[in-house]
C-alpha atoms as a PDB file:
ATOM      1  CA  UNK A   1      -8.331  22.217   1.755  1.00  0.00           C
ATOM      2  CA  UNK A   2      -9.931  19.136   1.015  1.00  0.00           C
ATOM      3  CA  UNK A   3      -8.192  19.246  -2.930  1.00  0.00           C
ATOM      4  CA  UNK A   4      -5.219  20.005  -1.506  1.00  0.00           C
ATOM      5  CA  UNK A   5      -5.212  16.560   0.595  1.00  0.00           C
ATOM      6  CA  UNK A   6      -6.791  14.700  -2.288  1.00  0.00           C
ATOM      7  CA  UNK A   7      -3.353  15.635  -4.508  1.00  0.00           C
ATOM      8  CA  UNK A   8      -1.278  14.839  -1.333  1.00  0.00           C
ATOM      9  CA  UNK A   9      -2.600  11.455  -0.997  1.00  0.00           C
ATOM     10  CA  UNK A  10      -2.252  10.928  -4.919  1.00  0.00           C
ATOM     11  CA  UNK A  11       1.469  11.991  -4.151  1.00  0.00           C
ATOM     12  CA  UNK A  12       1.370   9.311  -1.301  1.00  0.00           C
ATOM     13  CA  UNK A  13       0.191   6.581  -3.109  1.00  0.00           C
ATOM     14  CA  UNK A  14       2.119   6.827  -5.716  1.00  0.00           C
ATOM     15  CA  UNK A  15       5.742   6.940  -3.799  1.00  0.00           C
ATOM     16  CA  UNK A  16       4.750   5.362  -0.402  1.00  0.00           C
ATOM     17  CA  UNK A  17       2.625   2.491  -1.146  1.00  0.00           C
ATOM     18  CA  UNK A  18       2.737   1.632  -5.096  1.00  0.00           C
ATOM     19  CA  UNK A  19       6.074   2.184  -5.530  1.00  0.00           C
ATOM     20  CA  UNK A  20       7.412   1.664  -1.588  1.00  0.00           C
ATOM     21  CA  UNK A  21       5.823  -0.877  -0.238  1.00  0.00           C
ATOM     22  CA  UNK A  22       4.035  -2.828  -3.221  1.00  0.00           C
ATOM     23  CA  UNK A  23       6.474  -2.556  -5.759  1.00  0.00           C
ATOM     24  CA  UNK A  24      10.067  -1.958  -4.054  1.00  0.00           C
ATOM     25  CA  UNK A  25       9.424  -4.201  -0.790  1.00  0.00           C
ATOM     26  CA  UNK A  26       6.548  -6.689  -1.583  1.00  0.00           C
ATOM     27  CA  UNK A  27       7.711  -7.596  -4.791  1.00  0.00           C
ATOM     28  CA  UNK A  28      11.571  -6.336  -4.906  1.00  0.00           C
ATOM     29  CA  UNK A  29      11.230  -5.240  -8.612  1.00  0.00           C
ATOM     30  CA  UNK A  30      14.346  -2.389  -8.422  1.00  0.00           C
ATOM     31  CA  UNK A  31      16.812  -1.290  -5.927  1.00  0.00           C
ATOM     32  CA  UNK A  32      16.604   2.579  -4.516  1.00  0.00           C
ATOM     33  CA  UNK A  33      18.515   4.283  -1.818  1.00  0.00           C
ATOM     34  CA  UNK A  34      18.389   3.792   1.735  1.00  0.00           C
ATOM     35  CA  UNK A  35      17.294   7.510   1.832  1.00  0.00           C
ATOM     36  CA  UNK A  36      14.603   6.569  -0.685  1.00  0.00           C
ATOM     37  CA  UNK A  37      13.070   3.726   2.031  1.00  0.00           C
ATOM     38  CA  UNK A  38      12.933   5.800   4.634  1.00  0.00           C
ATOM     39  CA  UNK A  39      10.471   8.469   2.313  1.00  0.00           C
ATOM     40  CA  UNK A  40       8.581   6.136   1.110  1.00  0.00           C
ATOM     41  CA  UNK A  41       7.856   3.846   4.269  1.00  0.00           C
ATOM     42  CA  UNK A  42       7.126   7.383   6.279  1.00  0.00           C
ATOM     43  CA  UNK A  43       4.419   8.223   3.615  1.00  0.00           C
ATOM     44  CA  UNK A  44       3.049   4.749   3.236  1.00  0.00           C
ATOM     45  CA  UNK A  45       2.751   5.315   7.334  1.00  0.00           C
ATOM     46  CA  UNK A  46       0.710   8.418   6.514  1.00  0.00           C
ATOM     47  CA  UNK A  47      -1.484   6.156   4.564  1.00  0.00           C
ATOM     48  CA  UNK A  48      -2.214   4.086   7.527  1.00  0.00           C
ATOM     49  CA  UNK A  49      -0.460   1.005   6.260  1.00  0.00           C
ATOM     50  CA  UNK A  50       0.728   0.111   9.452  1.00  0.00           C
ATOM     51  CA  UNK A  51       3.680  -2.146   9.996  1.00  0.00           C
ATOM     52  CA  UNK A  52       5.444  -2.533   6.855  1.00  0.00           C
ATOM     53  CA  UNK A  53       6.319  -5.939   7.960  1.00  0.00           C
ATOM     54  CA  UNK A  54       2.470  -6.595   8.416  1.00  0.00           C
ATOM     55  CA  UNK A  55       1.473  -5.080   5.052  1.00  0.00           C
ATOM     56  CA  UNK A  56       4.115  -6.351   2.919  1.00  0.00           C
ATOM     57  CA  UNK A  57       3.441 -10.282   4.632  1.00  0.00           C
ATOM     58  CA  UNK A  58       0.168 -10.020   4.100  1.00  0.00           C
ATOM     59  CA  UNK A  59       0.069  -8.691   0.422  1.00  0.00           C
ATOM     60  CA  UNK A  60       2.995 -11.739  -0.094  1.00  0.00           C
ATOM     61  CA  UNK A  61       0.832 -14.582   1.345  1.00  0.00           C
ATOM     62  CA  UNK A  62      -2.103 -13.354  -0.770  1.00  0.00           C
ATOM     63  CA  UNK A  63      -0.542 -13.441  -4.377  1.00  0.00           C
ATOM     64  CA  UNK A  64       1.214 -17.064  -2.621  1.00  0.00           C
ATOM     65  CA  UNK A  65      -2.764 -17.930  -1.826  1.00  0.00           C
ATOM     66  CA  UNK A  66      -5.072 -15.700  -4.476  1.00  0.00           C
ATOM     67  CA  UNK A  67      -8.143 -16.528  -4.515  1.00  0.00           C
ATOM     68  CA  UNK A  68      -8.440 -19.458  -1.893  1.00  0.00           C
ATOM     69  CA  UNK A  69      -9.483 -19.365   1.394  1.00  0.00           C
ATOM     70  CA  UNK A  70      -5.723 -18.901   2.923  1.00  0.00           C
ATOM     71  CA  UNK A  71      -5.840 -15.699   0.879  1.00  0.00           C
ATOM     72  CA  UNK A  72      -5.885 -13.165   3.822  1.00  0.00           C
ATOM     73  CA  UNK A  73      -8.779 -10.754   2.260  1.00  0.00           C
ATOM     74  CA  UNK A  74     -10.353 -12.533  -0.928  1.00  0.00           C
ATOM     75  CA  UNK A  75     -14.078 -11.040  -1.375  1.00  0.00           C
ATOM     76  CA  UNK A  76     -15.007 -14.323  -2.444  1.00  0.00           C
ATOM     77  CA  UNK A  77     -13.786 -16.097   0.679  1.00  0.00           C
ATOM     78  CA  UNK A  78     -13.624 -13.110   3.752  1.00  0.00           C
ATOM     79  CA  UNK A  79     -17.020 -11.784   2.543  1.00  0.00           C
ATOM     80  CA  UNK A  80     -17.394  -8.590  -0.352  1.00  0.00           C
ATOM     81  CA  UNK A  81     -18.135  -6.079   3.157  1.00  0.00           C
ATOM     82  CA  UNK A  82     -15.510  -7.442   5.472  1.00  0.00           C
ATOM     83  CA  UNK A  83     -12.844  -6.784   2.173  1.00  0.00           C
ATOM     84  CA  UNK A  84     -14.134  -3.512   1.712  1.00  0.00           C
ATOM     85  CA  UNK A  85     -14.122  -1.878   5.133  1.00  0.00           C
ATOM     86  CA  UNK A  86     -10.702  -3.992   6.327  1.00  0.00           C
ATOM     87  CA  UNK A  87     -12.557  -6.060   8.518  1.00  0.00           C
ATOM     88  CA  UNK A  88      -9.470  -8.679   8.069  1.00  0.00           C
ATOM     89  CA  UNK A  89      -6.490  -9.556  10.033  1.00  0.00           C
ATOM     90  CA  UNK A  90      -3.799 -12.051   9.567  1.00  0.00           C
ATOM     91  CA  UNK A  91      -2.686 -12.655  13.164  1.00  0.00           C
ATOM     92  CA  UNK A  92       1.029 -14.024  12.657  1.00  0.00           C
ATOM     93  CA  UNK A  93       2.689 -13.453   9.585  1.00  0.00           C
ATOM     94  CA  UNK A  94       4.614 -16.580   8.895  1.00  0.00           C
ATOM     95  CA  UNK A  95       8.729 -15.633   9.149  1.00  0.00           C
ATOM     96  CA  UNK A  96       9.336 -17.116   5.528  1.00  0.00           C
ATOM     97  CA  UNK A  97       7.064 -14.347   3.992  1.00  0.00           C
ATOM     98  CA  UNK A  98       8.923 -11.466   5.411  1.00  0.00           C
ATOM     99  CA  UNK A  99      12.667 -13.168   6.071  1.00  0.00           C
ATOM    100  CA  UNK A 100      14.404 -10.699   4.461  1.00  0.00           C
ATOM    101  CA  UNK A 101      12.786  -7.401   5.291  1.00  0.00           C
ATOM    102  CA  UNK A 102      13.979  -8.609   9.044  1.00  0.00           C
ATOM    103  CA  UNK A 103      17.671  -7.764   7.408  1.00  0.00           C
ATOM    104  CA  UNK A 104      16.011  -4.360   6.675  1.00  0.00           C
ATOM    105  CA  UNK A 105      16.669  -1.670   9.625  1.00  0.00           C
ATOM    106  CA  UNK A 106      14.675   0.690   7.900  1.00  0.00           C
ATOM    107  CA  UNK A 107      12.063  -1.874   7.892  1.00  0.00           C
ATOM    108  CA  UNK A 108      12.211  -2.521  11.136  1.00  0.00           C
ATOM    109  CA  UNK A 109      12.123   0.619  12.430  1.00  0.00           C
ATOM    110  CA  UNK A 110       8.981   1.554  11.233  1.00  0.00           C
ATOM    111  CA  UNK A 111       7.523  -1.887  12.311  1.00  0.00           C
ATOM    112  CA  UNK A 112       8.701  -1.094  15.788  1.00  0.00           C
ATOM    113  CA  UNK A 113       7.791   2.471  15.362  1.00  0.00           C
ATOM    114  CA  UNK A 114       5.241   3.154  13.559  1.00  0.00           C
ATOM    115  CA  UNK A 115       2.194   4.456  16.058  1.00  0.00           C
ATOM    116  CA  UNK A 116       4.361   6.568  17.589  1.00  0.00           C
ATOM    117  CA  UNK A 117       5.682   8.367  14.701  1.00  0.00           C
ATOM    118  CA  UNK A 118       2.129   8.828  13.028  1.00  0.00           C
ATOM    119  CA  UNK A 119       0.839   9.965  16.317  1.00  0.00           C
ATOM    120  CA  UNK A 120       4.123  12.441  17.255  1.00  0.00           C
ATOM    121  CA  UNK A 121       2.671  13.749  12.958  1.00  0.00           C
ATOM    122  CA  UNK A 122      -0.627  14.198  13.806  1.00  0.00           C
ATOM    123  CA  UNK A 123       0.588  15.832  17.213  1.00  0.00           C
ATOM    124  CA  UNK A 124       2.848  18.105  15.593  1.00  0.00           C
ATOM    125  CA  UNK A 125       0.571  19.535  12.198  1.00  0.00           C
ATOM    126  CA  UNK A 126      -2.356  20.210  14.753  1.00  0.00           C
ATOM    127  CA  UNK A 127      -0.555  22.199  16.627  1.00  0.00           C
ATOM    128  CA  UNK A 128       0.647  24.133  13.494  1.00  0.00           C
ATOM    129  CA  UNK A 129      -2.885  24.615  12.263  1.00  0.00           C
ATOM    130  CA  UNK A 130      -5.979  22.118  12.099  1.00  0.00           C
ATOM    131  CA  UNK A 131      -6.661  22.917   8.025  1.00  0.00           C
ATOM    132  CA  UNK A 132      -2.837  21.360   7.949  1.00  0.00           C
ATOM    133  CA  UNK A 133      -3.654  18.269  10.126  1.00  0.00           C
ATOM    134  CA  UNK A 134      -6.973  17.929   7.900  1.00  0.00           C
ATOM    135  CA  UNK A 135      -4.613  18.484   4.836  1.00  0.00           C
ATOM    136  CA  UNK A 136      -1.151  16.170   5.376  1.00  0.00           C
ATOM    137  CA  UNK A 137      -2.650  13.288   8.487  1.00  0.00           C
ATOM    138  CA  UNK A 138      -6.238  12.983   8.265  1.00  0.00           C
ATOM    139  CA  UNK A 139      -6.783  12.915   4.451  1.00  0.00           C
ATOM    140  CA  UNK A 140      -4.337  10.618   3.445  1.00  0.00           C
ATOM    141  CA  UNK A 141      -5.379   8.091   6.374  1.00  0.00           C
ATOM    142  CA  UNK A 142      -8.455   8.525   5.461  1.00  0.00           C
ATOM    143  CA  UNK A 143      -8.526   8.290   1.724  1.00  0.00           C
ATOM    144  CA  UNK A 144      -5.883   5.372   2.291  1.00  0.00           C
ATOM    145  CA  UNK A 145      -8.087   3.628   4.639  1.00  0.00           C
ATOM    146  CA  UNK A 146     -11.414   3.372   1.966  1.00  0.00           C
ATOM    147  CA  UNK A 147      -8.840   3.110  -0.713  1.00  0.00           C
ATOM    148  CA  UNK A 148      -7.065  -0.150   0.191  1.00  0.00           C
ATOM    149  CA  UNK A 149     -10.516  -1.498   0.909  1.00  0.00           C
ATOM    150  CA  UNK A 150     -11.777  -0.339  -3.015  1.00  0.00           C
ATOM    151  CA  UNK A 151      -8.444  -2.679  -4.142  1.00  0.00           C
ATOM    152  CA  UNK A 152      -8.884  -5.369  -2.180  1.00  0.00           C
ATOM    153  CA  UNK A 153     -12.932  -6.147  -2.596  1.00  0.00           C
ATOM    154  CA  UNK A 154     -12.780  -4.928  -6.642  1.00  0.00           C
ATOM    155  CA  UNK A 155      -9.666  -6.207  -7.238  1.00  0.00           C
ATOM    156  CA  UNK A 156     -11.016  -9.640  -7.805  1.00  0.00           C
ATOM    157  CA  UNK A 157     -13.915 -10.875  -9.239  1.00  0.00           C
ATOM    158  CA  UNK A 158     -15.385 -14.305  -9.388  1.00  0.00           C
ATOM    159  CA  UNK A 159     -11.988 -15.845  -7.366  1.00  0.00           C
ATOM    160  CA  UNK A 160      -9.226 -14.256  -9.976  1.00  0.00           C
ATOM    161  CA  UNK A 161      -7.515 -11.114 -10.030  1.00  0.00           C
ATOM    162  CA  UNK A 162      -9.578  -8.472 -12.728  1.00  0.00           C
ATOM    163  CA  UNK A 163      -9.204  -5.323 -14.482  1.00  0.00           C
ATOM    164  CA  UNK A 164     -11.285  -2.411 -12.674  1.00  0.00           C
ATOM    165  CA  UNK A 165     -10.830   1.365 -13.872  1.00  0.00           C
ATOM    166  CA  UNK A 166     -12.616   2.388 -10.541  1.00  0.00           C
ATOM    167  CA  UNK A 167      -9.378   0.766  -8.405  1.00  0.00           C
ATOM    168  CA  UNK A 168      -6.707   3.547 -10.764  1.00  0.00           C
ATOM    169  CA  UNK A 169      -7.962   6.693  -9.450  1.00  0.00           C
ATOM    170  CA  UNK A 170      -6.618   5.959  -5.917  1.00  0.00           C
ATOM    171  CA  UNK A 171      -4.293   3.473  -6.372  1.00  0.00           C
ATOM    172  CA  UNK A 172      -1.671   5.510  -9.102  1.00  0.00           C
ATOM    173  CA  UNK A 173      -2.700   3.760 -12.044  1.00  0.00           C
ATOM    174  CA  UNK A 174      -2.415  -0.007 -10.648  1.00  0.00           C
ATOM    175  CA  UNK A 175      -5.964  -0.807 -11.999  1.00  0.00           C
ATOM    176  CA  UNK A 176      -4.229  -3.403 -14.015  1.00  0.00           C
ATOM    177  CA  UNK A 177      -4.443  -6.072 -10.907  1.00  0.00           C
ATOM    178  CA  UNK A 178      -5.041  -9.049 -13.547  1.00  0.00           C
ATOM    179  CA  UNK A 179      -1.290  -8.432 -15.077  1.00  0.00           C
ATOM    180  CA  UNK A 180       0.114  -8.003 -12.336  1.00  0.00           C
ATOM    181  CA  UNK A 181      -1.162 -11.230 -11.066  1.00  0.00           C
ATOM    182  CA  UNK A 182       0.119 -13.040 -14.565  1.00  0.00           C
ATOM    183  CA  UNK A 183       3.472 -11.551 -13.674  1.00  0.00           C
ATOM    184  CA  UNK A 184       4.221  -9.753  -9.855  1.00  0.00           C
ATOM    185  CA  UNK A 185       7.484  -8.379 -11.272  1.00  0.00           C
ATOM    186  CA  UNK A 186       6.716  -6.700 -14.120  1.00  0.00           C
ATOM    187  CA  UNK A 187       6.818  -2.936 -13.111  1.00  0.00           C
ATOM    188  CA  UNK A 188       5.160  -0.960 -15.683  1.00  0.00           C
ATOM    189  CA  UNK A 189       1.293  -2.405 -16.036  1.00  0.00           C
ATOM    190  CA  UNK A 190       0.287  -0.195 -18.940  1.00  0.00           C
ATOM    191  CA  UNK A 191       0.799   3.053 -20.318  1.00  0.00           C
ATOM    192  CA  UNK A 192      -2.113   4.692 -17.831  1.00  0.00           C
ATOM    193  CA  UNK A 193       0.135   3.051 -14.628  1.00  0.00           C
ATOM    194  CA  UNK A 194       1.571   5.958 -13.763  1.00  0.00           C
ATOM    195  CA  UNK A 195       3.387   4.449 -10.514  1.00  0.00           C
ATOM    196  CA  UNK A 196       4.639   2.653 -12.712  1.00  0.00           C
ATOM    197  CA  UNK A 197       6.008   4.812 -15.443  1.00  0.00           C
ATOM    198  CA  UNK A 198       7.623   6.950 -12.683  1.00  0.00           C
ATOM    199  CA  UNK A 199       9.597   3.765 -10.904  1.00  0.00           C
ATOM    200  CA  UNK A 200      11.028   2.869 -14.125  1.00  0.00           C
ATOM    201  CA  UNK A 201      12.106   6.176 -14.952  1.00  0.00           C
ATOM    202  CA  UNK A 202      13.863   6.659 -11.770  1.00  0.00           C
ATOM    203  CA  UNK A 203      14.604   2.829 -10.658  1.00  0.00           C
ATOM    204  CA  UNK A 204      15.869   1.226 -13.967  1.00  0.00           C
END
């Protein structure tokens, strides 16, 4: 049961929040369908990512800040723990960071939404079976929970973006965060970013 939610949240990571919300939305490196959006911000949601508004503002005001103290969860400057167990908010995302996602109704659905469709999920797999609530809900949040904490507090070292082989494993292969820093759109990071691989095969 519990491998079986590991490989879904792999599955998860890989379409909802590398390629979904970090790659497609944060950073607009390809196009995909509108059909496409709607997959990958429901399994980002699974992930508990929240707003997509929320995550993809704060993810675009910390490459526009890295490493300072108006970077939204630097180790160096929120504190190594607070990183690591998402003991950060940013309270208003300014409207520049996220003006055109507001054109998104997609977007916006699941920013208006959100709770209430990961709630009516969790609802509707317990009442299926509790090994398929542990399975498809509870694993991925949880695993997506510690996991965005790993690639936050890891992530960077000494106030720059670093290599770390730890962050791949849960993250699809994005353990690469110091090129992606260099350059935000470049989609493929290296052969072992396999988010990456997959998004150009399908998305270019």
């Amino acid at each position: 049961m519990l491998l079986v939610g590991f490989i879904w949240y792999q599955f998860i990571a890989m379409f909802g929040l590398s390629i979904g919300l970090h790659r497609k939305f944060a950073h607009k490196q390809f196009e995909t369908s509108k059909g496409f959006e709607v997959f990958a911000l429901f399994l980002a949601m699974l992930a508990g990512s929240r707003s997509p508004l929320g995550w993809v503002g704060a993810h675009r005001i910390h490459h526009r800040h890295s490493d300072t103290e108006e970077d939204p969860h630097s180790p160096t400057h929120k504190g190594f723990w607070n990183v690591l167990l998402n003991n950060w908010r940013v309270k208003q995302i300014p409207r520049h960071y996220v003006r055109d996602l507001y054109r998104n109704p997609r977007i916006m659905f699941f920013h208006k939404h959100w709770l209430k469709l990961h709630i009516a999920t969790a609802v509707i797999t317990l009442l299926i079976s509790v090994p398929i609530f542990i399975m498809f809900v509870l694993s991925p949040l949880v695993l997506g929970f510690v996991s965005y904490g790993i690639f936050n507090a890891l992530g960077h070292k000494e106030s720059k973006p670093v290599y770390n082989w730890f962050i791949g494993i849960l993250s699809a292969g994005e353990q690469h965060h110091d090129v992606h820093h260099v350059n935000p759109g470049q989609i493929q990071l290296s052969k072992y970013d396999f988010a990456g691989l997959v998004a150009t095969k399908l998305f270019t």
